[in-house]
Protein backbone atom coordinates (compact mmCIF):
# COMPACT_ATOMS: atom_id res chain seq x y z
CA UNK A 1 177.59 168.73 52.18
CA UNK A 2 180.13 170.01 50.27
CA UNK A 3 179.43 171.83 46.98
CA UNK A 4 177.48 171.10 43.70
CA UNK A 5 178.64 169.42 41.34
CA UNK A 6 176.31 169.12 38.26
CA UNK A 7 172.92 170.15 37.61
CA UNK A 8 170.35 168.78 35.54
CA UNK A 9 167.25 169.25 33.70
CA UNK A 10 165.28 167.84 37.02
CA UNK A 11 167.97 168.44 39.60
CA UNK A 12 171.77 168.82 41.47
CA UNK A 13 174.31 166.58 42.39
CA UNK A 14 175.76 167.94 45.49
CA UNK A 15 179.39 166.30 46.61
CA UNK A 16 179.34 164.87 50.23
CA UNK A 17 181.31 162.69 52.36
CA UNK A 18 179.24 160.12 54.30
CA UNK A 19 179.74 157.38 56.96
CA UNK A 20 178.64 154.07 56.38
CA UNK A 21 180.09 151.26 58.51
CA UNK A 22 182.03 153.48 60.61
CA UNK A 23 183.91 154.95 57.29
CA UNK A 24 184.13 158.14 55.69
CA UNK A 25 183.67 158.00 52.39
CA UNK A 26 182.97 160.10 49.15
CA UNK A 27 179.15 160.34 47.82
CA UNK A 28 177.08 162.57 45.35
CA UNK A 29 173.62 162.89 46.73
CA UNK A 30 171.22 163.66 43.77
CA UNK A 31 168.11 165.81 44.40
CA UNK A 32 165.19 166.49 43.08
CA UNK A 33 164.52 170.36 42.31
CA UNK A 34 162.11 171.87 44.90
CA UNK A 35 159.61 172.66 41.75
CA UNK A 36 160.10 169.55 40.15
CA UNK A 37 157.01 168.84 37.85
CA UNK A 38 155.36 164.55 38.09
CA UNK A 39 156.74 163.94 34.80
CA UNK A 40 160.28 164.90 36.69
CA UNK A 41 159.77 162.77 39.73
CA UNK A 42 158.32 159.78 37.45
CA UNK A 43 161.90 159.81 35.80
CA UNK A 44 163.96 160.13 38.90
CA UNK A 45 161.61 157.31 40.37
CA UNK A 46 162.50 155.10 37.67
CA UNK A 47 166.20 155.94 37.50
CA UNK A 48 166.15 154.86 41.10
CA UNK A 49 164.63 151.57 40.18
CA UNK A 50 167.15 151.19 37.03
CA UNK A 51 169.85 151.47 40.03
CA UNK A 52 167.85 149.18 42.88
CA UNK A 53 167.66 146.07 40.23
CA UNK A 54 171.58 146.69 38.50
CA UNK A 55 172.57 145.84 42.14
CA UNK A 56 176.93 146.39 42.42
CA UNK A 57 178.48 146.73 38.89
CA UNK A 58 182.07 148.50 38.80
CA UNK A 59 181.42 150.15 35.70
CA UNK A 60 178.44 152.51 37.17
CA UNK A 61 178.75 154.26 40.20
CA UNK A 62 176.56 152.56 43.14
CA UNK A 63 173.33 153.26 44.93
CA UNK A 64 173.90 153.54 48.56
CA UNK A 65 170.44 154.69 49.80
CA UNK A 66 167.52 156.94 48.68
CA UNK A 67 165.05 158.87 50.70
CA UNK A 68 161.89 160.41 49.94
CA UNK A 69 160.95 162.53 52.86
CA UNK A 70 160.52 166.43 51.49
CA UNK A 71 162.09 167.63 54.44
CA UNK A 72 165.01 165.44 54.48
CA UNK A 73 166.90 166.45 51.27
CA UNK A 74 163.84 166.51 49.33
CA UNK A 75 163.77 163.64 46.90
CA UNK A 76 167.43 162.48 47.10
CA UNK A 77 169.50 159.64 45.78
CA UNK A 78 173.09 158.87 47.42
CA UNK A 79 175.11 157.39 45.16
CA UNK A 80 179.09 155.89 45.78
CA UNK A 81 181.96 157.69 44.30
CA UNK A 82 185.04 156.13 42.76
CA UNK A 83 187.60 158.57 44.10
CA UNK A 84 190.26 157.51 40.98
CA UNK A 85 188.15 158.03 38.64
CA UNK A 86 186.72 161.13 40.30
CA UNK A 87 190.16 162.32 40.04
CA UNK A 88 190.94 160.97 36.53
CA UNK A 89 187.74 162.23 34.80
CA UNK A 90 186.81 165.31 37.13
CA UNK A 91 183.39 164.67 39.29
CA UNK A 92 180.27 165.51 36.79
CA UNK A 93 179.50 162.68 34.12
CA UNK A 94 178.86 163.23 30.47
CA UNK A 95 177.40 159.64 29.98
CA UNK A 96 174.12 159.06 29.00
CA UNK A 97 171.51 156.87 30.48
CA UNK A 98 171.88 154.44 27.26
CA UNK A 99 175.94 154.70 27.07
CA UNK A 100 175.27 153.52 31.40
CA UNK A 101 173.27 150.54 30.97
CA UNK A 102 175.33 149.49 28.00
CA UNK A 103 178.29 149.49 30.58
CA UNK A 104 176.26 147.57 32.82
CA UNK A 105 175.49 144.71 30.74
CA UNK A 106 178.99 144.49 29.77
């Protein structure tokens, strides 16, 4: 892990750099809060599952693996970085969930 990133009502974004298929690349691993209430983890549950049936789309950024194991990162999402547009736009996004699945059916 690197540093955070962006926090949220129901948890961080911590930058990371991961290896998948024997390269390094950039991630943001999202995690739940260790408090996090139901309501919380029934909306990160079913952001995950927004992700899991968009598949690939270059317009979001892309699900790489999740894991639900509290004493593996909690409740955590790993999600593919664009490093471009990282660059470009600076890492934390401003977009809402609407404004993303508008780009996704685009």
């Amino acid at each position: 892990f690197e540093d955070m990133i962006g926090e949220g009502n129901f948890g961080q974004v911590i930058r990371a750099m991961i290896k998948k298929d024997g390269l390094r690349m950039n991630a943001a691993i999202k995690m739940l809060k260790e408090f996090a209430s139901e309501n919380d983890h029934r909306d990160f549950a079913g952001e995950l599952e927004v992700l899991c049936k968009l598949g690939h789309h270059p317009n979001i950024i892309n699900l790489l693996g999740a894991c639900e194991n509290k004493d593996f990162l909690r409740k955590s999402r790993v999600l593919e970085t664009d490093p471009a547009f990282a660059r470009e736009h600076g890492t934390a996004s401003t977009l809402t969930s609407q404004q993303l699945l508008q780009f996704a059916s685009d």
